[in-house]
N, C-alpha and C. Protein backbone atom coordinates (compact mmCIF):
# COMPACT_ATOMS: atom_id res chain seq x y z
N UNK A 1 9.65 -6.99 -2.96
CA UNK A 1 10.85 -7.81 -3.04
C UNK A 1 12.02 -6.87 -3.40
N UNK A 2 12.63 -6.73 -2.42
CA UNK A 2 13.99 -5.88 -2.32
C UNK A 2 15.49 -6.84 -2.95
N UNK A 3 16.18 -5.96 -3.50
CA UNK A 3 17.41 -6.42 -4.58
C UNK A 3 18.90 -5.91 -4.06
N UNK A 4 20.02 -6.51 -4.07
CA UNK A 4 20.90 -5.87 -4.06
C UNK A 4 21.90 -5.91 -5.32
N UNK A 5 20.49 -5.74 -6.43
CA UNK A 5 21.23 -5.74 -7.50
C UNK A 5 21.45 -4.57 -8.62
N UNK A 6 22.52 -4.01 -9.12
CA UNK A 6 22.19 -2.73 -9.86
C UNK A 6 20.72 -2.87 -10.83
N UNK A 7 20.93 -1.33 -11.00
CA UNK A 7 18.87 -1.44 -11.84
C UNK A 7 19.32 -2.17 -13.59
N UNK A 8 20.84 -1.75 -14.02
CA UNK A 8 20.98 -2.34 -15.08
C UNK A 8 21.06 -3.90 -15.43
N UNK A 9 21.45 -4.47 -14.59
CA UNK A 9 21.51 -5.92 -15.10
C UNK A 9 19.89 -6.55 -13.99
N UNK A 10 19.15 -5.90 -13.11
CA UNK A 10 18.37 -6.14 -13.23
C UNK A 10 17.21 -5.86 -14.61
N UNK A 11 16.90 -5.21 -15.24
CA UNK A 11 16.24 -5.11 -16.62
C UNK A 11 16.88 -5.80 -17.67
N UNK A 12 17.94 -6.23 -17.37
CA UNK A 12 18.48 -6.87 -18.72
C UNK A 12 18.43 -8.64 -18.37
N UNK A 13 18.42 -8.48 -17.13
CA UNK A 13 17.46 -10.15 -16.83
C UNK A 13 16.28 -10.11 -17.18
N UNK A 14 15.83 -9.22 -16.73
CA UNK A 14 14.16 -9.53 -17.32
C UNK A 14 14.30 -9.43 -18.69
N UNK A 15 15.08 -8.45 -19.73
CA UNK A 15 14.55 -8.94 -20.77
C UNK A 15 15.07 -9.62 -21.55
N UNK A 16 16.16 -11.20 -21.13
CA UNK A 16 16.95 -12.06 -21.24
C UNK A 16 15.18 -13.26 -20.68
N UNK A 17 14.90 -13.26 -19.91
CA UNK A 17 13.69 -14.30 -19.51
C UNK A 17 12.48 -13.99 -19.96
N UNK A 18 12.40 -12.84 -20.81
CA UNK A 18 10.90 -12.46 -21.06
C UNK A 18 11.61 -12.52 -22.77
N UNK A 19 12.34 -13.47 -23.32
CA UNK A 19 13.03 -13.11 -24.41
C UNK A 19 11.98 -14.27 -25.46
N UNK A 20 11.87 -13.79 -26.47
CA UNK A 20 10.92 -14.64 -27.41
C UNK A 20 11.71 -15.58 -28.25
N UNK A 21 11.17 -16.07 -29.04
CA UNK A 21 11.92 -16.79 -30.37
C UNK A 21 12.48 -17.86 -29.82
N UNK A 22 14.15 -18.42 -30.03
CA UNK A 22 14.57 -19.63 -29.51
C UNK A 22 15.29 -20.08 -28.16
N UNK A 23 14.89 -18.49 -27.31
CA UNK A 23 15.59 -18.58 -26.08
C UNK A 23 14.26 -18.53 -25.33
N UNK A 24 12.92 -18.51 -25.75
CA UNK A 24 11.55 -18.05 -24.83
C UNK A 24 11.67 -19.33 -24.01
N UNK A 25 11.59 -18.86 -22.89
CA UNK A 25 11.36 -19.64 -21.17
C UNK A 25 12.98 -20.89 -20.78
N UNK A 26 13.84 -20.11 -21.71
CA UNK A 26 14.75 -20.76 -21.28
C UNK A 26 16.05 -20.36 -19.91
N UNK A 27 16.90 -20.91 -19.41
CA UNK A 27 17.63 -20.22 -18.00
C UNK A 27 18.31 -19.24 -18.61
N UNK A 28 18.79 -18.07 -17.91
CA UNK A 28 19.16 -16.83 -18.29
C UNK A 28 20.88 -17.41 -17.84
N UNK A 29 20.98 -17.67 -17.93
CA UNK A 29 22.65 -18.48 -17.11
C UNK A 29 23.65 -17.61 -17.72
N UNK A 30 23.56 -18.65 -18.99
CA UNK A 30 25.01 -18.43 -19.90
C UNK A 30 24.34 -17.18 -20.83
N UNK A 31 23.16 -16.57 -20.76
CA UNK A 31 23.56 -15.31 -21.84
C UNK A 31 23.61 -13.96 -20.84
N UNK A 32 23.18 -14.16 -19.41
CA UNK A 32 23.93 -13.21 -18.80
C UNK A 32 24.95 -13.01 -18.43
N UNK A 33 25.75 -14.21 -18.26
CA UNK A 33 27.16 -14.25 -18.22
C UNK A 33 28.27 -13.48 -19.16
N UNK A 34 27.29 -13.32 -20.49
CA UNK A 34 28.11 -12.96 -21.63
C UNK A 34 28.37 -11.66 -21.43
N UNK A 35 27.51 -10.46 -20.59
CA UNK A 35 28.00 -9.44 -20.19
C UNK A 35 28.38 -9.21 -18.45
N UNK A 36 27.91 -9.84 -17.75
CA UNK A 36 28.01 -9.96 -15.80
C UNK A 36 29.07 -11.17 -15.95
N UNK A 37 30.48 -11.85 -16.26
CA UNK A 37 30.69 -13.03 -16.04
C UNK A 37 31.35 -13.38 -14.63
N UNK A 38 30.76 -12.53 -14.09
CA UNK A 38 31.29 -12.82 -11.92
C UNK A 38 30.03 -12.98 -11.31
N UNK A 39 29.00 -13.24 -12.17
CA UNK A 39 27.71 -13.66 -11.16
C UNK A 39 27.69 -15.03 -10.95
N UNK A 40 27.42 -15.39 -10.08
CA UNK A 40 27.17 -17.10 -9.57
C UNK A 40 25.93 -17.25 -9.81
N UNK A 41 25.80 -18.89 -10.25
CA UNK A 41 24.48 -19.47 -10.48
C UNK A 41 23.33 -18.67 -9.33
N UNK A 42 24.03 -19.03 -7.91
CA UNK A 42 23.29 -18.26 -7.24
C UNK A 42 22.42 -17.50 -7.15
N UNK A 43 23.38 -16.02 -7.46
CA UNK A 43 23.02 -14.33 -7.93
C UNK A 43 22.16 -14.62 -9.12
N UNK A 44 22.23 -15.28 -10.69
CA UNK A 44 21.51 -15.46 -11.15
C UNK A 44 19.85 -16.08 -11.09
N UNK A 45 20.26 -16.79 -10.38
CA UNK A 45 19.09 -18.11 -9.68
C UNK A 45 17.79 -16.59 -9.20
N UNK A 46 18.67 -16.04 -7.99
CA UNK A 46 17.50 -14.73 -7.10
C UNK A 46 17.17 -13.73 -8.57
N UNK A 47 18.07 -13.30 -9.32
CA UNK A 47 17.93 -12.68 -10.49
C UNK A 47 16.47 -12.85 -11.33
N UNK A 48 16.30 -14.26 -11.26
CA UNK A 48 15.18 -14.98 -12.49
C UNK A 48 14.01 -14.56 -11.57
N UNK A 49 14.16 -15.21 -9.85
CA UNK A 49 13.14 -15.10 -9.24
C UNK A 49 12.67 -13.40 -9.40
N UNK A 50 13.73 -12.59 -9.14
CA UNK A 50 12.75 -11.68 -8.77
C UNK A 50 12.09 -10.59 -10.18
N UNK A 51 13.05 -11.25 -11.99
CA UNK A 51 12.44 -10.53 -12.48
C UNK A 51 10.97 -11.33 -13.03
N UNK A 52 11.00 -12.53 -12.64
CA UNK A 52 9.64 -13.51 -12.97
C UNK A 52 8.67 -13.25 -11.72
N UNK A 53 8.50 -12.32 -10.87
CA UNK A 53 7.99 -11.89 -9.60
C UNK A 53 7.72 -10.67 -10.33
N UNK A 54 8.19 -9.66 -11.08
CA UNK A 54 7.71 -8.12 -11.41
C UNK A 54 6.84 -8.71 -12.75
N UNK A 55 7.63 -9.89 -13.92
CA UNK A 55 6.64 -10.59 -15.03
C UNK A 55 5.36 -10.71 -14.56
N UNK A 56 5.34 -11.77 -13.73
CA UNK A 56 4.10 -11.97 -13.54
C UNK A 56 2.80 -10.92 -12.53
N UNK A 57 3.78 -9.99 -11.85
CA UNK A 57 2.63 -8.77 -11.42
C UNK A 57 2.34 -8.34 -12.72
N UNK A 58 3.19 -7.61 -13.44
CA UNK A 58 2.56 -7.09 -15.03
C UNK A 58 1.67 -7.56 -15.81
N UNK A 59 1.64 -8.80 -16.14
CA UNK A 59 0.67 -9.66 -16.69
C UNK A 59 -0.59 -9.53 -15.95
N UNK A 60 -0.19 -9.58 -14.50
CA UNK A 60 -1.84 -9.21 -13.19
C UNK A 60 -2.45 -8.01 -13.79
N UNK A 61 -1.58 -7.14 -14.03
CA UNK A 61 -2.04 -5.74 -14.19
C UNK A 61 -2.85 -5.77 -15.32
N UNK A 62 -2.08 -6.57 -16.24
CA UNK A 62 -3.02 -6.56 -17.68
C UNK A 62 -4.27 -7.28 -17.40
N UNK A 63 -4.44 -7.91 -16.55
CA UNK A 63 -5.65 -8.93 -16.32
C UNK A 63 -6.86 -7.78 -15.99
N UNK A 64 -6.12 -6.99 -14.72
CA UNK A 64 -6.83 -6.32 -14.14
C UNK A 64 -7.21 -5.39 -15.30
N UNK A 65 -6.42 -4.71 -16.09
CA UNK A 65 -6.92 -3.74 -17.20
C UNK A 65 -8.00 -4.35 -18.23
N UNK A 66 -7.83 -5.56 -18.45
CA UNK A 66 -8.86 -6.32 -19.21
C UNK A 66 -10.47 -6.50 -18.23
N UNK A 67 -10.35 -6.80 -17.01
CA UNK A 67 -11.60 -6.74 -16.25
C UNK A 67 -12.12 -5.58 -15.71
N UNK A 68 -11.56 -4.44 -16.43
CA UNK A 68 -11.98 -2.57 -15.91
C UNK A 68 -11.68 -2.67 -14.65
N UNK A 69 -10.25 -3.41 -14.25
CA UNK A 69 -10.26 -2.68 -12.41
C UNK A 69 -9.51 -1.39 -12.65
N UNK A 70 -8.19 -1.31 -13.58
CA UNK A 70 -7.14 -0.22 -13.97
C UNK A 70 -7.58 0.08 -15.25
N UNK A 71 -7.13 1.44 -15.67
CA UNK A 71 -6.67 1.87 -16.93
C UNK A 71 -5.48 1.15 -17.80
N UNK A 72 -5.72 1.36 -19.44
CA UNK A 72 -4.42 0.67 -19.93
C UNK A 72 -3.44 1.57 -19.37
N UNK A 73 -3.62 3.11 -19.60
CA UNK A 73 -2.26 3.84 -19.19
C UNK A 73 -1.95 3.84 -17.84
N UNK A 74 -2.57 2.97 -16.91
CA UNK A 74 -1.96 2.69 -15.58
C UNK A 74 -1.04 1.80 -15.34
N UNK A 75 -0.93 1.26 -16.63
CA UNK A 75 -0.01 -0.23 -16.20
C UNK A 75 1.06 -0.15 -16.33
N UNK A 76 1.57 0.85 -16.98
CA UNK A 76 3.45 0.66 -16.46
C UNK A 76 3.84 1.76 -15.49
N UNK A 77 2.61 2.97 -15.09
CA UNK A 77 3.14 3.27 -13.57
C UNK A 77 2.88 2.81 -12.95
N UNK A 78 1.91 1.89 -12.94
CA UNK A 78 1.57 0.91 -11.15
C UNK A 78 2.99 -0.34 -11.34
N UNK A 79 3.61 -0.65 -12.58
CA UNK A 79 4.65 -1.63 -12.77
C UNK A 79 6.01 -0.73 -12.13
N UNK A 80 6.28 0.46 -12.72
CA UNK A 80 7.18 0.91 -12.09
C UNK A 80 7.04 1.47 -10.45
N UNK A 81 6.09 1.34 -9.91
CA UNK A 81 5.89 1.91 -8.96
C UNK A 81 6.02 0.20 -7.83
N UNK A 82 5.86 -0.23 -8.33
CA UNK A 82 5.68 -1.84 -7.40
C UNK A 82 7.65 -2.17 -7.55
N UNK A 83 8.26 -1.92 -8.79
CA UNK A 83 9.33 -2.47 -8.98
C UNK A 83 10.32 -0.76 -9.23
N UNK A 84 10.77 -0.20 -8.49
CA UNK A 84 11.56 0.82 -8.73
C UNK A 84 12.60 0.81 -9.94
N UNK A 85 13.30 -0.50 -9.83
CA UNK A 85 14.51 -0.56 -10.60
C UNK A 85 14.07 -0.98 -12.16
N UNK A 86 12.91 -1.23 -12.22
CA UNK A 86 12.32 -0.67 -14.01
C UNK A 86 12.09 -0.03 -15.05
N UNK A 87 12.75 -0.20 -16.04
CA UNK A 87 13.24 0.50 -17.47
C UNK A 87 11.47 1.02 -17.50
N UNK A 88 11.46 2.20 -18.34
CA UNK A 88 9.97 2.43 -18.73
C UNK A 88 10.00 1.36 -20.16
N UNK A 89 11.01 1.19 -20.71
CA UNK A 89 10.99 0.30 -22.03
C UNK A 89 10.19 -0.62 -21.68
N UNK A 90 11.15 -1.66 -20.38
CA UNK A 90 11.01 -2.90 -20.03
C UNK A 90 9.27 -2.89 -19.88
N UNK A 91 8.83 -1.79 -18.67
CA UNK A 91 7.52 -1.73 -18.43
C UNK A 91 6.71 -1.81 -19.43
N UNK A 92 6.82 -0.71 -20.32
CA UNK A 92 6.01 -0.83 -21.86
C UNK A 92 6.09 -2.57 -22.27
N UNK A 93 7.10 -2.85 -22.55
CA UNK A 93 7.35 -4.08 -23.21
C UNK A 93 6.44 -5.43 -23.07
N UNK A 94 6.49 -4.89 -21.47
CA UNK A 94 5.86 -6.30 -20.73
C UNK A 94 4.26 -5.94 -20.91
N UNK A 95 3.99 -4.61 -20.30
CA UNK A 95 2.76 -4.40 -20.22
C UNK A 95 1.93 -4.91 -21.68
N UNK A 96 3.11 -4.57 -22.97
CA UNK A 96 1.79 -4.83 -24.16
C UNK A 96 1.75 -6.48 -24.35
N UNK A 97 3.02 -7.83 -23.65
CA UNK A 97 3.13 -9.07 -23.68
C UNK A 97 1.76 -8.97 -22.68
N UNK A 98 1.62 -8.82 -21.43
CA UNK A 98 0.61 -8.84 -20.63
C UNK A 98 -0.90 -8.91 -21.39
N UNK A 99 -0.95 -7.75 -22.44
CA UNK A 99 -2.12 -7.38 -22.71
C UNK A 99 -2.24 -8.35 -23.87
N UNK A 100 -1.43 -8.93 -24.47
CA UNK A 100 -1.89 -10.04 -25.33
C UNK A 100 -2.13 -11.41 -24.68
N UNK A 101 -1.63 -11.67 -24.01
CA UNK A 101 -1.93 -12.81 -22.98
C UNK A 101 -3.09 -12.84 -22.35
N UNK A 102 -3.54 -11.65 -22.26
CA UNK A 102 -4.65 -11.69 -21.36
C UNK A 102 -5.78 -11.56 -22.50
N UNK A 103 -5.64 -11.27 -23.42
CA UNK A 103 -6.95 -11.25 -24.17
C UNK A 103 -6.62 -12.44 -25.12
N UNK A 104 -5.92 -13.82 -25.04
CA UNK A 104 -6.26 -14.71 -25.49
C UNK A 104 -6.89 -15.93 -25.27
């Protein structure tokens, strides 16, 4: 899934939707606005899709690392390697949400 969106406010959607506490699984709308405020619902709308499209491969990955298909240290280069425009943070980040999800 190809983007025509810079790599920075793509990672900062994802970690606006992968956000815990009193914003977890809520729309990224109005707190990306607070730094992008020329994106349209639109641009945001493809935004969610495609960083909830790299979320949920990561979480796969952790699945797969939990059933010995991958290594743990494979999972944020096979994440950055599927999604180019990914922070190694972001990758780390998700990969260790992944790995708790998957072993609960």
């Amino acid at each position: 899934m190809s983007s025509n969106f810079a790599d920075d406010i793509l990672n900062l959607a994802l970690e606006l939707a992968t956000e815990w506490g009193e914003n977890f699984r809520k729309p990224i709308h109005d707190r990306l606005r607070v730094s992008h405020p020329n994106l349209t619902d639109a641009e945001i709308d493809e935004l969610s899709t495609i960083v909830r499209h790299a979320e949920s491969r990561i979480y796969a990955l952790a699945e797969d690392e939990l059933a010995g298909k991958i290594a743990e240290g494979d999972i944020t280069s096979a994440a950055i390697r599927d999604f180019s425009w990914l922070s190694p943070t972001n990758a780390g980040r998700l990969k260790n949400i992944g790995m708790y999800y998957a072993r609960r």
